[in-house]
PDB file of N, CA and C in Angstrom:
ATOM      1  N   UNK A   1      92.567  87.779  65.785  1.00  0.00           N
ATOM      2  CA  UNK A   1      93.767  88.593  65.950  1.00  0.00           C
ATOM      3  C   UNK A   1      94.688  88.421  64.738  1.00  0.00           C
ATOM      4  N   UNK A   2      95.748  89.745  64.163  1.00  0.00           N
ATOM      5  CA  UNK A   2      96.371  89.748  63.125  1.00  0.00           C
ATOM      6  C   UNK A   2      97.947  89.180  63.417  1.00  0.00           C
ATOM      7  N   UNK A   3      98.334  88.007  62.751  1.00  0.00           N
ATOM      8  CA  UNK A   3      99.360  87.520  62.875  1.00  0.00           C
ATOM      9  C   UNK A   3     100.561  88.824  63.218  1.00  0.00           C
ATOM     10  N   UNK A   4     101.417  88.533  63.885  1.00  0.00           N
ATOM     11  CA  UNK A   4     102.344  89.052  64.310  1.00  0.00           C
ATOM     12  C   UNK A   4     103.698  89.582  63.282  1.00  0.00           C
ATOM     13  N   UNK A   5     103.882  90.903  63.194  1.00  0.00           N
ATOM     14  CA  UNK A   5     105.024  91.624  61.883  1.00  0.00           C
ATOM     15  C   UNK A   5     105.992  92.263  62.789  1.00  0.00           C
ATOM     16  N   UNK A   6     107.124  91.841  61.794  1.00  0.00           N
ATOM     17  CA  UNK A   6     108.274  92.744  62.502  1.00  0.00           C
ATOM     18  C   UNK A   6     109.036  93.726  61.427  1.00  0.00           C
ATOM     19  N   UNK A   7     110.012  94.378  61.900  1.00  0.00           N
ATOM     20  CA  UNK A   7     110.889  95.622  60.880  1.00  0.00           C
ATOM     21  C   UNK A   7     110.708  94.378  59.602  1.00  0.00           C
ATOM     22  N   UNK A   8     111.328  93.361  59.173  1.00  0.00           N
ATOM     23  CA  UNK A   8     111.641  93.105  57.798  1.00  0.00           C
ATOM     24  C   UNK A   8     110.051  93.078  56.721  1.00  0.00           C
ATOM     25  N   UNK A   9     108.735  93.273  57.453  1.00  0.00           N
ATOM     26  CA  UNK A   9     108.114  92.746  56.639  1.00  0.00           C
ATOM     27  C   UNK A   9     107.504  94.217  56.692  1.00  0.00           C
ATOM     28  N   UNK A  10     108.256  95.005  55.468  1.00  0.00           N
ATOM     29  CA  UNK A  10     108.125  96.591  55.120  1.00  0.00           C
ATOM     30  C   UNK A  10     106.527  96.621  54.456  1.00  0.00           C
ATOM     31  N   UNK A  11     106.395  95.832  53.752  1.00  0.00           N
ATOM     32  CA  UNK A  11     104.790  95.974  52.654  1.00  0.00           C
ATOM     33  C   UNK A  11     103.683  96.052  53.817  1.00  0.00           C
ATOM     34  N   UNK A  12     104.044  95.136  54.499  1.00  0.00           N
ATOM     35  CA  UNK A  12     102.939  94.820  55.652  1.00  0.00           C
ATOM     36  C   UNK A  12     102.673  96.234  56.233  1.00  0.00           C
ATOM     37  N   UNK A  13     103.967  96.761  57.133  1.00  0.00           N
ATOM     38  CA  UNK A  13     103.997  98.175  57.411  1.00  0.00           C
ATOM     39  C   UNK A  13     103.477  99.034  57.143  1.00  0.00           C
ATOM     40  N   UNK A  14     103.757  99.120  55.663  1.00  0.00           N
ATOM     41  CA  UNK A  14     103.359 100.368  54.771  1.00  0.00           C
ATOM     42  C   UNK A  14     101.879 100.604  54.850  1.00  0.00           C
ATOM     43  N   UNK A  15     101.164  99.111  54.306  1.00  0.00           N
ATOM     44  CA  UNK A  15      99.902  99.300  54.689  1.00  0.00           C
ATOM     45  C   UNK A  15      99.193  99.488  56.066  1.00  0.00           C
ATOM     46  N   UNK A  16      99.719  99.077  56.885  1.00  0.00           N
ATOM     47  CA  UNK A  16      99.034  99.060  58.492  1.00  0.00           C
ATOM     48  C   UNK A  16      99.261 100.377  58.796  1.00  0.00           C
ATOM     49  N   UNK A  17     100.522 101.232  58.408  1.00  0.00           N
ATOM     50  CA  UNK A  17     100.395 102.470  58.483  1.00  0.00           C
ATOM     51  C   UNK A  17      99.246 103.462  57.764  1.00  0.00           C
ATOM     52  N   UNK A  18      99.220 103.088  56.534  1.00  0.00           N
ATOM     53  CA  UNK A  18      98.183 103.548  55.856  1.00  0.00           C
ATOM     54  C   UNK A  18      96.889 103.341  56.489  1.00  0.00           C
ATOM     55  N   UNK A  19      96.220 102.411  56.607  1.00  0.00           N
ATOM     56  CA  UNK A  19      95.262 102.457  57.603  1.00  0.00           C
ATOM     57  C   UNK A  19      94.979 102.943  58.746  1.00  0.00           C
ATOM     58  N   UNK A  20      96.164 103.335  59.236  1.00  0.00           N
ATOM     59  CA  UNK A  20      96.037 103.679  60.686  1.00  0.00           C
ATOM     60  C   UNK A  20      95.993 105.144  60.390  1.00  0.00           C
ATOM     61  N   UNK A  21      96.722 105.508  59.806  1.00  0.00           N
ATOM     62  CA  UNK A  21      97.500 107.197  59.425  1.00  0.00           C
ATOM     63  C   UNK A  21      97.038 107.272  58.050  1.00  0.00           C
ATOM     64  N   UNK A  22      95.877 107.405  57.757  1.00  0.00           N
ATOM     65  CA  UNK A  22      95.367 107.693  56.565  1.00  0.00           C
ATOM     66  C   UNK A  22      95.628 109.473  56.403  1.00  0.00           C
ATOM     67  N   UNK A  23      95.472 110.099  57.402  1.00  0.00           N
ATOM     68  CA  UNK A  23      95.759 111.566  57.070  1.00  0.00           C
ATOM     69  C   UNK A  23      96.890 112.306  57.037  1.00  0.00           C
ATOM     70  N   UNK A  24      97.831 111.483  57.513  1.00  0.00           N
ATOM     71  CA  UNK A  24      99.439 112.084  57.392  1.00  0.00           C
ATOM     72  C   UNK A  24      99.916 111.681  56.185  1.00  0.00           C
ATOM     73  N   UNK A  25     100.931 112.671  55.806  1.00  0.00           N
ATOM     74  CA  UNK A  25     101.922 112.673  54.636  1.00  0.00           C
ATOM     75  C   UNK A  25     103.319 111.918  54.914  1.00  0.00           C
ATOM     76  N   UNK A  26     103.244 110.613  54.487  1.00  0.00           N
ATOM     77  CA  UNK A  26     104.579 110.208  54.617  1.00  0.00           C
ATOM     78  C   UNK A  26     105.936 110.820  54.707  1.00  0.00           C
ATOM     79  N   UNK A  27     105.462 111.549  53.406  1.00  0.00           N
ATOM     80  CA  UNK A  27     107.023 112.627  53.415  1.00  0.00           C
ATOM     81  C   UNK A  27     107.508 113.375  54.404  1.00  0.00           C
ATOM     82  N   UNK A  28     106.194 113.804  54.855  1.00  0.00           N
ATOM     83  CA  UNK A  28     106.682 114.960  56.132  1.00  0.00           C
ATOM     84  C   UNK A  28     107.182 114.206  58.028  1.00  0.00           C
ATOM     85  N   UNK A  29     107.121 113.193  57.585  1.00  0.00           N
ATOM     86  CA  UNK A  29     107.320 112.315  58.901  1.00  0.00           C
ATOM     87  C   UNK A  29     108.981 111.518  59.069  1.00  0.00           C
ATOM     88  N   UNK A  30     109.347 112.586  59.923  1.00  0.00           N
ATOM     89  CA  UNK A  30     110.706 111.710  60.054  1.00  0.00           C
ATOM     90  C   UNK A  30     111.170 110.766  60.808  1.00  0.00           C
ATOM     91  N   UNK A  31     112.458 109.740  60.708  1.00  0.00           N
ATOM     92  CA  UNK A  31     112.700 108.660  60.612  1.00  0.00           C
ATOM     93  C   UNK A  31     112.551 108.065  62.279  1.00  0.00           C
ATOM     94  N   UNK A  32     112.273 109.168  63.203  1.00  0.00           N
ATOM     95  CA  UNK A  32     112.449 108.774  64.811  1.00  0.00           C
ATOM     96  C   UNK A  32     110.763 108.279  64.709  1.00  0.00           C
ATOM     97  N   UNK A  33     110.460 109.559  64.552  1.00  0.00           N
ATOM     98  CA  UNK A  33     108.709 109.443  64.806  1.00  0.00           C
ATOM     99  C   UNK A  33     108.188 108.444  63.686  1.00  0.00           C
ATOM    100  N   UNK A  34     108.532 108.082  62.272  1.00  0.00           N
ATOM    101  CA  UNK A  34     108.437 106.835  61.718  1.00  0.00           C
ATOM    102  C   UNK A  34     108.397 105.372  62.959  1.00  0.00           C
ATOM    103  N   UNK A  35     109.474 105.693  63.332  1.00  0.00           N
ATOM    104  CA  UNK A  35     109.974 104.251  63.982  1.00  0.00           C
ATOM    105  C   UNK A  35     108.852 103.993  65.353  1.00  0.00           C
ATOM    106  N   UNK A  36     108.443 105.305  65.637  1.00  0.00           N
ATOM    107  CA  UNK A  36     107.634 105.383  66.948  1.00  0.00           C
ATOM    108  C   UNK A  36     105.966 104.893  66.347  1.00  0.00           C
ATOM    109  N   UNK A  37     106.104 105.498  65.146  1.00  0.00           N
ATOM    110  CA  UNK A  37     104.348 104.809  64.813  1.00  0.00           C
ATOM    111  C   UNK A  37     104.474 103.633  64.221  1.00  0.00           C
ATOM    112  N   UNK A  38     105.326 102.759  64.010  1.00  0.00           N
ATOM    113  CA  UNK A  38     105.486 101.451  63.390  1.00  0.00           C
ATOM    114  C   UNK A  38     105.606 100.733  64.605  1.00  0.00           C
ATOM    115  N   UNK A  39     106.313 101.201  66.304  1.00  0.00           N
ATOM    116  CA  UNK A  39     106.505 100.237  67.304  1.00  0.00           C
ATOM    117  C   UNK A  39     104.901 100.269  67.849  1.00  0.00           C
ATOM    118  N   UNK A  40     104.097 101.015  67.539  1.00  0.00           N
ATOM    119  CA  UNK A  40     102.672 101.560  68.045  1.00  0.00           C
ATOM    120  C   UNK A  40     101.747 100.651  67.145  1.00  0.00           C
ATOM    121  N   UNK A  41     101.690 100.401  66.390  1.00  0.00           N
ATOM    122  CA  UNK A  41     100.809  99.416  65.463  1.00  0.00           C
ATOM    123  C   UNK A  41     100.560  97.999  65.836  1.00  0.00           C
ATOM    124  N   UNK A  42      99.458  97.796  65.857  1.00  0.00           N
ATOM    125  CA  UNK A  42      98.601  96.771  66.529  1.00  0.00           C
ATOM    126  C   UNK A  42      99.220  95.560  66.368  1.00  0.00           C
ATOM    127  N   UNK A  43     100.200  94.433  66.366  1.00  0.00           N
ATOM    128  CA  UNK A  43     100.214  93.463  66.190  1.00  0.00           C
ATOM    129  C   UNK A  43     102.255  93.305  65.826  1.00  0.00           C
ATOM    130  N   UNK A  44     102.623  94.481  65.978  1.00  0.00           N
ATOM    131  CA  UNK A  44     104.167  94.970  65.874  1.00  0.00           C
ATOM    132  C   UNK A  44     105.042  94.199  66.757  1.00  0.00           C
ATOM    133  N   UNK A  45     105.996  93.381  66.541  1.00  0.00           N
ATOM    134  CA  UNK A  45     106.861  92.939  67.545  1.00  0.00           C
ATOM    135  C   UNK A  45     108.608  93.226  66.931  1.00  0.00           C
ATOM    136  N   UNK A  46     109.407  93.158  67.635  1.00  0.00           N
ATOM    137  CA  UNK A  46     110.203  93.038  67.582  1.00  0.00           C
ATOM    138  C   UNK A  46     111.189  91.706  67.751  1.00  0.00           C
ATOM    139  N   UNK A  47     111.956  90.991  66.506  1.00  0.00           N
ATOM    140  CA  UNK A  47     112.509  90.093  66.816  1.00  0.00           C
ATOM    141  C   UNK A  47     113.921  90.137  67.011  1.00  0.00           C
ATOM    142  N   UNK A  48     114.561  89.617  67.428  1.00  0.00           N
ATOM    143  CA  UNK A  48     115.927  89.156  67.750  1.00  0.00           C
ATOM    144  C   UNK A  48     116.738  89.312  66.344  1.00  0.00           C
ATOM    145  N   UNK A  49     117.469  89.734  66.195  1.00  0.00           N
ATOM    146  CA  UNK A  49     118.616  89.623  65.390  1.00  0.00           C
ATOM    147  C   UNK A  49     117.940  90.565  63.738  1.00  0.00           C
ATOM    148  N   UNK A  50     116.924  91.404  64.020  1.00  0.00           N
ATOM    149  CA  UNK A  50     115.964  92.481  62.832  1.00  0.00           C
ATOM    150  C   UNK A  50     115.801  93.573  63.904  1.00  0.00           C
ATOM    151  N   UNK A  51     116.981  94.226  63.701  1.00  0.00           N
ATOM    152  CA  UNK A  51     117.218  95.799  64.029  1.00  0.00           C
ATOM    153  C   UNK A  51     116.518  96.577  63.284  1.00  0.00           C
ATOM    154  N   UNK A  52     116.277  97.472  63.920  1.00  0.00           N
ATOM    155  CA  UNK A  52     115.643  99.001  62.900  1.00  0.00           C
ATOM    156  C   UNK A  52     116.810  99.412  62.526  1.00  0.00           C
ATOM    157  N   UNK A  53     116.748 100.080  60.764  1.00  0.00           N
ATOM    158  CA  UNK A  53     118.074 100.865  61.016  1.00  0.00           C
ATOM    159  C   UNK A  53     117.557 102.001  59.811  1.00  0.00           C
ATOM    160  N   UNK A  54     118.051 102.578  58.938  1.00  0.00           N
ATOM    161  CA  UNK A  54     118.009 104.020  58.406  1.00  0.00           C
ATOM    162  C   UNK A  54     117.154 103.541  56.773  1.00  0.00           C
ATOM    163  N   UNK A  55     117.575 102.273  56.374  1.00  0.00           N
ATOM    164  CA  UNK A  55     117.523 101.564  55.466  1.00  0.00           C
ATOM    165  C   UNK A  55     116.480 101.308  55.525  1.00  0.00           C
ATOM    166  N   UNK A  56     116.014 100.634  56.422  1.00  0.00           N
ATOM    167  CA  UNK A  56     114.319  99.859  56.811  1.00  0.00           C
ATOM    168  C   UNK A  56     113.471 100.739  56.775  1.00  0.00           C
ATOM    169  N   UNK A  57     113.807 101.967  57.349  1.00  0.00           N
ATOM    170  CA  UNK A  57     112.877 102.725  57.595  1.00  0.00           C
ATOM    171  C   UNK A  57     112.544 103.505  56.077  1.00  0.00           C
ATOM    172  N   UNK A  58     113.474 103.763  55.237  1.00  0.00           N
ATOM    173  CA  UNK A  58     113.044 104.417  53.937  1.00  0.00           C
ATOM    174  C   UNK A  58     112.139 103.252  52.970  1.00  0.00           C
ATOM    175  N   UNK A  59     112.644 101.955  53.704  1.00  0.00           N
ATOM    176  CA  UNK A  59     111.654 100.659  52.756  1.00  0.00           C
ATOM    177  C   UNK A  59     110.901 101.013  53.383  1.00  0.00           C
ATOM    178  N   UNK A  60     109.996 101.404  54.717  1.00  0.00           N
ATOM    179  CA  UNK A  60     108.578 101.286  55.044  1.00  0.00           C
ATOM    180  C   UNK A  60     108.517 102.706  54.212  1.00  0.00           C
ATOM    181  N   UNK A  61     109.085 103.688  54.512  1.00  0.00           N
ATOM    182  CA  UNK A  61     107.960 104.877  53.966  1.00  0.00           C
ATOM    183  C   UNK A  61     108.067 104.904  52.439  1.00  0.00           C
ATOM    184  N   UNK A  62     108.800 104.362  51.580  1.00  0.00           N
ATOM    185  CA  UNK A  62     108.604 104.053  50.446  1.00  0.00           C
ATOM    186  C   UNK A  62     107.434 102.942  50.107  1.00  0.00           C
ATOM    187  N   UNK A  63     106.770 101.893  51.212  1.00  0.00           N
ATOM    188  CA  UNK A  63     105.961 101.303  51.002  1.00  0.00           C
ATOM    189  C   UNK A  63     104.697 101.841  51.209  1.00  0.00           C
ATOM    190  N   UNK A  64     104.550 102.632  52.300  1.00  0.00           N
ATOM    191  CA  UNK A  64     104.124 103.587  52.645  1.00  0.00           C
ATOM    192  C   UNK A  64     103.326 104.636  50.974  1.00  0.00           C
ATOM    193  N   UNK A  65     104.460 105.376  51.510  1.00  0.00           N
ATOM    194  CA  UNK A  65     104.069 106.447  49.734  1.00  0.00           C
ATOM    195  C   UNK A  65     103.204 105.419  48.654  1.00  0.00           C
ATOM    196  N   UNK A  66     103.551 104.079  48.414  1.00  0.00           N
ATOM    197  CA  UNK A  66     103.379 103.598  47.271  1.00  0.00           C
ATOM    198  C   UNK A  66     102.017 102.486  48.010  1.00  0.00           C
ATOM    199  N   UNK A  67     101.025 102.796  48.993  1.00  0.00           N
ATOM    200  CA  UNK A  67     100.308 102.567  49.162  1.00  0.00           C
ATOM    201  C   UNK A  67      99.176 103.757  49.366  1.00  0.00           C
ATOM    202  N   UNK A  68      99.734 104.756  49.223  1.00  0.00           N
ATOM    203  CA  UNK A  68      98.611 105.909  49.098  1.00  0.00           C
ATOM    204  C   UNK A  68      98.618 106.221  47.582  1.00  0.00           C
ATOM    205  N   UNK A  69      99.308 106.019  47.116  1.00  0.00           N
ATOM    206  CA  UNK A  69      99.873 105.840  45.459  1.00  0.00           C
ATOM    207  C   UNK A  69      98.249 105.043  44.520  1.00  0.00           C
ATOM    208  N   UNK A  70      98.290 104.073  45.530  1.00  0.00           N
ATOM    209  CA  UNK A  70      97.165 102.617  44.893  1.00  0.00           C
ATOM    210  C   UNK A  70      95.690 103.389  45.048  1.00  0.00           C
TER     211      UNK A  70
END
């Protein structure tokens, strides 16, 4: 089993999204339904005191973009 990620660890994200969502366009995915396929990813938790907020979410899909980039 894959150690456990939360909102701050964006790189991690980016890629687990990429793998998962290899056929969607980052760009075209906005910030609700972002947040809904990042709480959906295999090994996703949420911790105490690491809110989602507007900020986080442009670090994942910027990690995101820059893993379909590679």
């Amino acid at each position: 089993m894959q150690d456990a990620f939360h909102w701050l660890d964006v790189e991690r994200i980016g890629e687990e999204l990429f793998d998962r969502f290899d056929d969607e366009d980052p760009l075209t995915i906005g910030f609700p339904r972002l947040k809904s396929m990042v709480e959906a990813l295999d090994g996703f938790e949420e911790q105490d005191g690491h809110p989602c907020n507007e900020r986080i979410l442009e670090a994942i899909q910027q990690a995101w973009i820059s893993e379909r980039e590679d």
